[in-house]
Protein backbone atom coordinates (compact mmCIF):
# COMPACT_ATOMS: atom_id res chain seq x y z
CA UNK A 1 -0.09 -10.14 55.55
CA UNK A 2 -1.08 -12.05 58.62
CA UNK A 3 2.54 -12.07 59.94
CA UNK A 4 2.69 -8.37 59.44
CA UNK A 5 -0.39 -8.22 61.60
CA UNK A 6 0.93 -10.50 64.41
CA UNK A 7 3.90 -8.49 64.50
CA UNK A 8 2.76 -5.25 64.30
CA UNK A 9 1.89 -4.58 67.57
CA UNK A 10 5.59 -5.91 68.71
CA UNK A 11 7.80 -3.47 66.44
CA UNK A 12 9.55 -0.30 67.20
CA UNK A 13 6.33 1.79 65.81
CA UNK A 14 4.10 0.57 68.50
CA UNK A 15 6.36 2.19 71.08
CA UNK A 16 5.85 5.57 69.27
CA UNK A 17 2.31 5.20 69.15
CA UNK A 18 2.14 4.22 73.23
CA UNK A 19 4.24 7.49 73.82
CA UNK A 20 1.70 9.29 71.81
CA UNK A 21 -1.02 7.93 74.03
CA UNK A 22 0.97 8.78 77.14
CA UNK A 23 1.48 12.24 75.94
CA UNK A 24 -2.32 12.27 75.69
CA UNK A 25 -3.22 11.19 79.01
CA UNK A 26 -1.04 13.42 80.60
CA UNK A 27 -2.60 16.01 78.74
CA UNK A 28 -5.72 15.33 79.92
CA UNK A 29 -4.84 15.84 83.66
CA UNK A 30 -4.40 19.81 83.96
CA UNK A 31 -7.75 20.67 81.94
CA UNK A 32 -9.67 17.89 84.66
CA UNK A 33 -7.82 19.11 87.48
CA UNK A 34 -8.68 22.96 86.74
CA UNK A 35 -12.38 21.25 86.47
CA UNK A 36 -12.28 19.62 89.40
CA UNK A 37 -11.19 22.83 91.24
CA UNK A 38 -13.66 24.90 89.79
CA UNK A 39 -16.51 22.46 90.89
CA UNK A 40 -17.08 23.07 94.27
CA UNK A 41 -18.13 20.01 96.11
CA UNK A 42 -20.51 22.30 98.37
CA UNK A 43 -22.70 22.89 95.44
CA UNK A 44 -25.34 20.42 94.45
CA UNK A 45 -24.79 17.61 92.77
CA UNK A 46 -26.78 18.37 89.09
CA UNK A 47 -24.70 21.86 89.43
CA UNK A 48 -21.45 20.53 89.77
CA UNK A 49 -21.61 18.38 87.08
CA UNK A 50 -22.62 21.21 84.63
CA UNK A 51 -19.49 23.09 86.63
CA UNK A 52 -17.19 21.26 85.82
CA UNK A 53 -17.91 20.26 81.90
CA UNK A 54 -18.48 24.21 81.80
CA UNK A 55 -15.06 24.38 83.30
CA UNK A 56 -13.34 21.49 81.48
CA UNK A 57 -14.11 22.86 78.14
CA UNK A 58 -12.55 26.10 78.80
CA UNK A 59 -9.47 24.61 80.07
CA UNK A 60 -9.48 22.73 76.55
CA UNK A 61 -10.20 26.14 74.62
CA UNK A 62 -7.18 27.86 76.31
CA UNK A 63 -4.80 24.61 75.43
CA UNK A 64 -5.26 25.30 71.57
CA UNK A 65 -5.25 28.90 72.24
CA UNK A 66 -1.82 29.67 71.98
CA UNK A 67 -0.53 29.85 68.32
CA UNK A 68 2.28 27.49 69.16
CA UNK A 69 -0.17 25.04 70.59
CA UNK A 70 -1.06 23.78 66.63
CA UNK A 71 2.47 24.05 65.50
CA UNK A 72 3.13 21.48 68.57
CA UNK A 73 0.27 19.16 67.82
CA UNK A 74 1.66 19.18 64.31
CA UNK A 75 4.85 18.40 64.96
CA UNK A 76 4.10 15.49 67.68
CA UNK A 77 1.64 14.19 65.18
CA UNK A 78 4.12 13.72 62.35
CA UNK A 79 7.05 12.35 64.48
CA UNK A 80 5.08 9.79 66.50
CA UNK A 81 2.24 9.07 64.33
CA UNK A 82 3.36 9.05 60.84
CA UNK A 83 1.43 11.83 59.63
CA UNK A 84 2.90 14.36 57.02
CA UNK A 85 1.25 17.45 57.55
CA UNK A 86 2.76 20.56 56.81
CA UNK A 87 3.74 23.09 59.40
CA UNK A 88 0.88 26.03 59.72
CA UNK A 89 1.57 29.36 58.02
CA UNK A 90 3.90 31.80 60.56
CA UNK A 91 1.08 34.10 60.99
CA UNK A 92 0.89 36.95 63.83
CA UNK A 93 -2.80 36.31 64.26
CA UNK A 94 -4.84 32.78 64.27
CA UNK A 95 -8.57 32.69 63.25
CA UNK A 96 -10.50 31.60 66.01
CA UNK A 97 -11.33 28.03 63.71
CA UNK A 98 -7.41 27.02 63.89
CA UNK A 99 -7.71 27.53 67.73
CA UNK A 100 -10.95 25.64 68.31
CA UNK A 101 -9.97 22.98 65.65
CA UNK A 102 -6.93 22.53 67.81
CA UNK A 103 -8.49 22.08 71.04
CA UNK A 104 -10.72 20.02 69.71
CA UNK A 105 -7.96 18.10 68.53
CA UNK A 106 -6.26 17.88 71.53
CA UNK A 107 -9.71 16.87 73.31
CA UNK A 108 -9.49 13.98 71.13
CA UNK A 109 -5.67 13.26 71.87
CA UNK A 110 -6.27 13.31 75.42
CA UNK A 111 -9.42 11.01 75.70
CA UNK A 112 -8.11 8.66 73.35
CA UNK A 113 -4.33 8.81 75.33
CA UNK A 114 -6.45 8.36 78.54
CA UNK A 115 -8.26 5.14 76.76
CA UNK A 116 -5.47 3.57 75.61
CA UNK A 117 -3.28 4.17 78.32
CA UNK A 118 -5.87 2.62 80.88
CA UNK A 119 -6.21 -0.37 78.66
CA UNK A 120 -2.48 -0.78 78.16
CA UNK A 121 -1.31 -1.03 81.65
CA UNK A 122 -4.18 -2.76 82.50
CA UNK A 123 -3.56 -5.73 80.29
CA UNK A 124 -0.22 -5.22 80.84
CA UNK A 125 -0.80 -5.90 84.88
CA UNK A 126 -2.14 -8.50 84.10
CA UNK A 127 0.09 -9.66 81.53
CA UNK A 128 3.09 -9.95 84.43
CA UNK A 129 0.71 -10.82 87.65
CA UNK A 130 -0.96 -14.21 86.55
CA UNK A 131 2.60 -15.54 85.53
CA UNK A 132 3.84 -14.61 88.71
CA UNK A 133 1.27 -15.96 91.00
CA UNK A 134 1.30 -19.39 88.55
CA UNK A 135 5.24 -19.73 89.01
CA UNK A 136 5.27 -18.95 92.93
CA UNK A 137 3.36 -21.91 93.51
CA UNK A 138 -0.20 -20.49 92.69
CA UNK A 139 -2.92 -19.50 94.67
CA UNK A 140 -6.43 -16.84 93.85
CA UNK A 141 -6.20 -13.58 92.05
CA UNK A 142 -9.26 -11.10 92.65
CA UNK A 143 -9.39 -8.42 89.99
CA UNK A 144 -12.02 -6.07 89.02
CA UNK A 145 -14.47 -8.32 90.52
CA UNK A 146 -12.97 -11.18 88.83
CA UNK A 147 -11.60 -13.80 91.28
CA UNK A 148 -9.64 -16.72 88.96
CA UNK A 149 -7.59 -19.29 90.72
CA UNK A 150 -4.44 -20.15 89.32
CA UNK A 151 -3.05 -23.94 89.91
CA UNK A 152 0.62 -24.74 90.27
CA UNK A 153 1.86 -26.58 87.51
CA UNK A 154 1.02 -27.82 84.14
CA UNK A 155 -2.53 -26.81 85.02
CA UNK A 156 -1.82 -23.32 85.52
CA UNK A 157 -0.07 -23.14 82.19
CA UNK A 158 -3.21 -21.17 81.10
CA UNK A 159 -1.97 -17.95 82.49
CA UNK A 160 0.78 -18.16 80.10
CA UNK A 161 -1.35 -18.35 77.06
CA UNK A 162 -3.59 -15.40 78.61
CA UNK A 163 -0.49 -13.28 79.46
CA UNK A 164 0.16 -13.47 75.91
CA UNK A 165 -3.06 -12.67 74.60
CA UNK A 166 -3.16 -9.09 77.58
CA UNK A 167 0.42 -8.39 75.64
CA UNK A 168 -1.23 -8.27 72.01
CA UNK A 169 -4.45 -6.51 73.32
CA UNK A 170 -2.09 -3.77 74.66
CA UNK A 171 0.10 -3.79 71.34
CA UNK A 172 -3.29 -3.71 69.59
CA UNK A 173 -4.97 -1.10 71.85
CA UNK A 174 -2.00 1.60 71.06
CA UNK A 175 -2.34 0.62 67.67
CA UNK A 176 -5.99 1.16 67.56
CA UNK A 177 -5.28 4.54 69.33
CA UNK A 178 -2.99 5.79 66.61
CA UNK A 179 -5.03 4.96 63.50
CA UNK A 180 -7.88 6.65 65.15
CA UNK A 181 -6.21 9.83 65.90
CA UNK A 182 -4.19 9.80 62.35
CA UNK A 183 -7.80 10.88 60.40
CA UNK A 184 -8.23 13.24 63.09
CA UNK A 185 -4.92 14.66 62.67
CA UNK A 186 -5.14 15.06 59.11
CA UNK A 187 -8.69 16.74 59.29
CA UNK A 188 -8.17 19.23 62.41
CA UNK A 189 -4.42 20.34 62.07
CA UNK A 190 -4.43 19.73 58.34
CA UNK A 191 -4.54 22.92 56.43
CA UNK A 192 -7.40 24.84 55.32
CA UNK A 193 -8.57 25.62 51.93
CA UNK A 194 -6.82 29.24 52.52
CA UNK A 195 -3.66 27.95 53.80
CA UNK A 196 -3.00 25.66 50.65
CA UNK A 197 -3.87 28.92 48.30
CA UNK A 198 -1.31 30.62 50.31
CA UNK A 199 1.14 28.12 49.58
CA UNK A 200 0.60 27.75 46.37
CA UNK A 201 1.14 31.45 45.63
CA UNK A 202 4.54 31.59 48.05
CA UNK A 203 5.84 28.48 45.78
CA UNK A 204 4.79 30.41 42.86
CA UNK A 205 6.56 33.70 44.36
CA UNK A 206 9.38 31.64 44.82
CA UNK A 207 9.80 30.03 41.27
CA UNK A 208 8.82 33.93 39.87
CA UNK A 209 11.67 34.92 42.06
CA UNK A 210 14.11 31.87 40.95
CA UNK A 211 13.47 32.61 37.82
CA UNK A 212 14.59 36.33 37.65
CA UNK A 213 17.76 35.72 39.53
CA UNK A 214 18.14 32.93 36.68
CA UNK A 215 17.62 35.65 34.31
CA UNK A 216 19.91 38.12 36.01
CA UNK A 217 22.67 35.79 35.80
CA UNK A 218 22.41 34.96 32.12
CA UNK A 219 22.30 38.92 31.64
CA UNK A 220 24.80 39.35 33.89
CA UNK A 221 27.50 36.34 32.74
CA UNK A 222 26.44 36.29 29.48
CA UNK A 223 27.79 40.38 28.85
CA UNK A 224 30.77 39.98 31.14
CA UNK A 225 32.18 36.58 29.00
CA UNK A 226 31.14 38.05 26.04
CA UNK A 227 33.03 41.29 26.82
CA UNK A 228 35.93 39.28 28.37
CA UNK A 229 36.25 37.17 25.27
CA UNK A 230 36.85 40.19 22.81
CA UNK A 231 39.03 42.27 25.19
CA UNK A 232 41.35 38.93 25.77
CA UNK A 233 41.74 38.69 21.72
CA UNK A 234 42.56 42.68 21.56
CA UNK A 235 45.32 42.11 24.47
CA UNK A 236 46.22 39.14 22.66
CA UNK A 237 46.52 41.15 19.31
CA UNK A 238 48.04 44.19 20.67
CA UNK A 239 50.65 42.74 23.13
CA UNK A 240 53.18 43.22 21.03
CA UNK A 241 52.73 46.05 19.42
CA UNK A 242 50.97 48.19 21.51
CA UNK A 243 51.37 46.96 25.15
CA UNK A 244 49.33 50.02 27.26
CA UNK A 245 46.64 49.11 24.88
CA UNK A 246 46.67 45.44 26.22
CA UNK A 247 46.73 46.38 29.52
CA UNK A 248 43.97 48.68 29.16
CA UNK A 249 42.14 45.89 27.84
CA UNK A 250 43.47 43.11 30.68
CA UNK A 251 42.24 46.13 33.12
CA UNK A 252 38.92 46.11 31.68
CA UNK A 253 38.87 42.22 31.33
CA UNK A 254 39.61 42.96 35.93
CA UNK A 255 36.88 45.40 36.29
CA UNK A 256 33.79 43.82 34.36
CA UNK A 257 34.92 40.38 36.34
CA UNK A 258 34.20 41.79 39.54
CA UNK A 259 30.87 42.98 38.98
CA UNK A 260 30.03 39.94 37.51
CA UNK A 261 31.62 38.52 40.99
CA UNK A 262 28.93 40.58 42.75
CA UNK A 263 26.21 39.65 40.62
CA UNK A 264 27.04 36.21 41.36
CA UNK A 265 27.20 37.04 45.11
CA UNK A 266 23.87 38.54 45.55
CA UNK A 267 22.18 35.59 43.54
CA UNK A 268 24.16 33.27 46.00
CA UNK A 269 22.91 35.13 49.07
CA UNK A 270 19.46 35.08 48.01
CA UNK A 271 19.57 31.34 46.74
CA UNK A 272 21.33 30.53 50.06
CA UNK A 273 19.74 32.61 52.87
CA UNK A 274 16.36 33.92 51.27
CA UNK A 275 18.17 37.68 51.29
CA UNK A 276 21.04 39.20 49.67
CA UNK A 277 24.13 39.90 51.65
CA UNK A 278 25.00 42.94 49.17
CA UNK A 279 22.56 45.06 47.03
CA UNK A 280 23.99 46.13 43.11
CA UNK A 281 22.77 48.76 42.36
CA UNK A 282 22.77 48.05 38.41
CA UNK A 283 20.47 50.93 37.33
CA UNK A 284 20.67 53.49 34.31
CA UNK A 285 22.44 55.61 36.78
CA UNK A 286 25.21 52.70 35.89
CA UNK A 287 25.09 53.52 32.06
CA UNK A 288 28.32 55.03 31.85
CA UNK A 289 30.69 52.67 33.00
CA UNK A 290 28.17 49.88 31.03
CA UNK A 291 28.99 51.98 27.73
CA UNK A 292 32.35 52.50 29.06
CA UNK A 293 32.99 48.86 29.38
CA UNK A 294 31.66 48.33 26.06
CA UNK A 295 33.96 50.87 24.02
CA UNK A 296 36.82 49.30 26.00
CA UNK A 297 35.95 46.04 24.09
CA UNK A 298 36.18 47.82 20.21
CA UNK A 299 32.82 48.55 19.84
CA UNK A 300 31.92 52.04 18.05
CA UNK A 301 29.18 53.16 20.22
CA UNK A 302 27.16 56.37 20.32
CA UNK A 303 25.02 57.05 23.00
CA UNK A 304 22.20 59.72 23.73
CA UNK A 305 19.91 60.36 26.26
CA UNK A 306 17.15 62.62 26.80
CA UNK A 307 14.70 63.76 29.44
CA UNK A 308 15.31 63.00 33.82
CA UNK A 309 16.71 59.77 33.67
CA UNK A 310 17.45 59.84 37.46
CA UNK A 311 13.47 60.62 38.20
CA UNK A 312 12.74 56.61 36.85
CA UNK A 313 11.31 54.39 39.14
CA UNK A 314 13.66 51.99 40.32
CA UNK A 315 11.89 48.80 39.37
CA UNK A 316 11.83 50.16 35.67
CA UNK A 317 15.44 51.66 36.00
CA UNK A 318 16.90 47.94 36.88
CA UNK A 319 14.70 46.53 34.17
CA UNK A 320 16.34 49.05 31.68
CA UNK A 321 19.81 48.46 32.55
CA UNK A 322 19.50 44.82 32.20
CA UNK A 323 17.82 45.44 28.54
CA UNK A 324 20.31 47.46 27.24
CA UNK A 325 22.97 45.30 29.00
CA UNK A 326 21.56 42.30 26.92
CA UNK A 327 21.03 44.13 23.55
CA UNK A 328 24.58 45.41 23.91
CA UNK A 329 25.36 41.83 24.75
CA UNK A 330 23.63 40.58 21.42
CA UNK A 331 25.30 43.26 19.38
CA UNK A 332 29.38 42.52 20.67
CA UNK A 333 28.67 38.96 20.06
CA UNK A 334 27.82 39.63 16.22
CA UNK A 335 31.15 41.83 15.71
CA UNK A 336 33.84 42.66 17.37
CA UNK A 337 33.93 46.03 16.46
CA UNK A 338 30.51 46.59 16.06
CA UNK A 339 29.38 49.95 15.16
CA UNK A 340 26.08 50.67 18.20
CA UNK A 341 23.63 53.51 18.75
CA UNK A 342 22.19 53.64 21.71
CA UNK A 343 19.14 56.37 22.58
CA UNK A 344 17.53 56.52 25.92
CA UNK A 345 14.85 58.83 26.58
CA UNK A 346 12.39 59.39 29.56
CA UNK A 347 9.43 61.49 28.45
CA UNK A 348 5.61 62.14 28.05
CA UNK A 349 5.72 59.04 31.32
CA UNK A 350 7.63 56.04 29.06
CA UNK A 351 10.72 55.20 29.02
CA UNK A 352 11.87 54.34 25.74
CA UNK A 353 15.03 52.23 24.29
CA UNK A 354 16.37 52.16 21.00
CA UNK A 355 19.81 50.26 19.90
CA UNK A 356 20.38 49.99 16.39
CA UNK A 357 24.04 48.00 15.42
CA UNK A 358 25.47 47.61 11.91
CA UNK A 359 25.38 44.15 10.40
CA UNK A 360 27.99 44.61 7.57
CA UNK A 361 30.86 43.43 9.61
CA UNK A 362 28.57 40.83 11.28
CA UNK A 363 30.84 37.23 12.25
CA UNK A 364 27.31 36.26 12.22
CA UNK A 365 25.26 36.69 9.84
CA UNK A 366 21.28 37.21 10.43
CA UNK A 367 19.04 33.84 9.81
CA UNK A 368 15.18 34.37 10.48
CA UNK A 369 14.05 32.57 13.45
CA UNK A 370 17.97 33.73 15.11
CA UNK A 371 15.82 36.68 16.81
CA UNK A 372 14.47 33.61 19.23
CA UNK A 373 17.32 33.60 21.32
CA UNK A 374 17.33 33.36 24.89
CA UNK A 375 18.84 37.00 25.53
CA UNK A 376 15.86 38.10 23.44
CA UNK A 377 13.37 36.29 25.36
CA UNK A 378 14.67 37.82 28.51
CA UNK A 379 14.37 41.05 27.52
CA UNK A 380 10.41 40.54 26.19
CA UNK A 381 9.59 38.99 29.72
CA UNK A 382 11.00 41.62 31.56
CA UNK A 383 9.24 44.43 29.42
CA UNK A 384 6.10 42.03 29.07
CA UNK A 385 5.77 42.31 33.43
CA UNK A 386 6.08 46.43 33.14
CA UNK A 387 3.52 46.23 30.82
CA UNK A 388 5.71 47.86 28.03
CA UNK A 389 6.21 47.50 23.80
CA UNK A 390 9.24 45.86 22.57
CA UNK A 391 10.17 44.88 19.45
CA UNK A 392 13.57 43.32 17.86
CA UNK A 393 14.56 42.67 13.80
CA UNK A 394 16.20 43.73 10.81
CA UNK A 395 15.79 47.66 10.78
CA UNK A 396 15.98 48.10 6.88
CA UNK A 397 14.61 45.82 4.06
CA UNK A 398 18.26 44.69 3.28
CA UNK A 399 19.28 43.57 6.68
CA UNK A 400 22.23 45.68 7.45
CA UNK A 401 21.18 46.81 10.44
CA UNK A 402 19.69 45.35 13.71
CA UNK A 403 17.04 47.34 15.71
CA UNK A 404 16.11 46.64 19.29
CA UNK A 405 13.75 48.90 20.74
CA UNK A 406 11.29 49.03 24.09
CA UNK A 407 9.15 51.32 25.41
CA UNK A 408 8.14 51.06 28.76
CA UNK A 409 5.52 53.17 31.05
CA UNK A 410 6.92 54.96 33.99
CA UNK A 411 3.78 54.50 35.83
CA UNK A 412 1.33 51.45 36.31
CA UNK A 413 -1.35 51.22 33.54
CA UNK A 414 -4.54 50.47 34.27
């Protein structure tokens, strides 16, 4: 510990904490010039003095005026002094606190930078004259009314030793400096009680967000490798002996793979550059080529629809999609030519889903607790946030049948 503390004042951190000081005297000399200006030396000598602390402090005021002004402090702060405060919010409009908290701050920073720059060159002056007049030969040295005679020889060899000690006062005054303005720093550019709420809920925003891409792609590359798999085993099946069957199926295999491909593209975009690069526009104004795609795979499905479909919000529209997109999902991946109902009907303000598929052909057969999948859980978080029903499970007391259904309001509920 004590060698840390002889050589602190010696090390490369010192240096950063003298520039910070230097930054802070210079600081200091527009807001005393202004003040010196404004104080007329015609005007008595009581009145100037009130002049020009009247004037001073509103030079300091219009320093930390400027919204970049904090965002400056901050940054100088954490790159010469160690501090780790985070950068203030991007806000058009600064309360009139963060303003005067920042001149204040940079009140401090410049009486403190004066301070410890005086003392610094001071002692360093001294550090480099009393050598010099010891080594050429000797002789007085008159300084602040301080008049020491230095002897040639070994009995000037005192000036050494006291060069030394000026050195280490300087390293120690710029060290002083910094740890003095580093509580300062963290309780005038620090963030308020506000700010932190505010970043709390953007982080929270941000996971919220995070997760729903997360849950877009599982939607989104779970149906499309589901759907893949089973068209790949009909081509496979059918190459022989019906080969425009295959290729319808390879075709199909083509076309679901590119919208996956843009699926993945907009979560990329977003993940990458905080905004999507291309916009699907997977709504239920999409359900035909979705049920398209799925009767391409072997599936039997029915679907019927009733009321304005096109006349649903978009918010609850994307939601939809993305449910039946996952309950078709869950039904392919129990048969491969699963036999689906689908019924879709806007009315009375809900929107309301029903898919019922047979289990009799099921690869899989139905275990209780299998309704806790993830696709599942998906679908009851995104119908839990639009404050809809939803329900999932056997749809007769023998099991043959799965029933998925969700009802959703088209409007906010109170």
């Amino acid at each position: 510990m004590s060698t840390r503390r002889i050589r602190s004042p010696f090390g490369r951190v010192p240096y950063q904490r003298g520039t910070y000081a230097c930054i802070g005297a210079a600081l200091s000399l527009p807001p005393v010039g202004v003040a010196l200006v404004m104080a007329s030396p015609k005007w008595p000598a009581a009145l100037r003095v009130l002049g020009f602390c009247l004037a001073l402090c509103a030079a300091l005021v219009a320093m930390g005026a400027p919204r970049a002004a904090r965002r400056g402090c901050v940054r100088l702060a954490n790159r010469l002094l160690g501090t780790g405060l985070s950068a203030p919010p991007e806000s058009p409009l600064s309360p009139w606190g963060d303003r005067l908290r920042t001149s204040a701050y940079l009140t401090a920073h410049a009486a403190v930078g004066a301070v410890v720059t005086a003392v610094t060159c001071l002692a360093v002056f001294m550090a480099l004259v009393l050598p010099s007049v010891w080594l050429s030969g000797g002789g007085p040295v008159a300084s602040w009314g301080w008049t020491p005679h230095v002897e040639y020889g070994w009995r000037g060899m005192w000036t050494a030793v006291v060069s030394a000690g000026c050195l280490a006062v300087a390293g120690y005054a710029v060290v002083g400096g910094a740890a003095a303005m580093r509580p300062l720093a963290a309780f005038l550019l620090g963030p308020r009680p506000a700010e932190r709420l505010a970043a709390v809920e953007a982080q929270r925003d941000l996971l919220a967000q995070r997760n729903r891409l997360a849950q877009e792609l599982h939607d989104s590359i779970g149906h499309t490798l589901t759907a893949s798999t089973i068209q790949a085993a009909v081509a496979g099946e059918l190459m022989d002996s019906d080969p425009q069957a295959a290729r319808r199926a390879l075709s199909s295999i083509e076309e679901t793979s590119r919208a996956a491909m843009d699926d993945l593209d907009h979560v990329l975009g977003v993940l990458r550059a905080g905004q999507s690069p291309t916009t699907p526009h997977h709504t239920l104004a999409g359900l035909g080529p979705l049920t398209d795609r799925v009767r391409q795979a072997g599936a039997r499905l029915r679907l019927e629809t009733a009321g304005d479909l096109a006349q649903v919000p978009a918010t609850v529209s994307r939601e939809a999609y993305r449910i039946i997109q996952e309950g078709l999902t869950n039904a392919m991946r129990h048969s491969e030519l699963a036999e689906i109902s689908l019924r879709v009907t806007a009315r009375d303000g809900w929107l309301e889903v029903e898919l019922i598929n047979s289990l009799l052909d099921a690869r899989v057969p139905f275990r209780p607790g299998r309704e806790q999948g993830h696709g599942l859980t998906g679908i009851a978080e995104r119908v839990r946030l639009l404050r809809g029903e939803v329900s999932a499970g056997p749809a007769d007391e023998h099991g043959t049948h799965w029933r998925l259904a969700a009802r959703i309001p088209l409007r906010s509920l109170p």
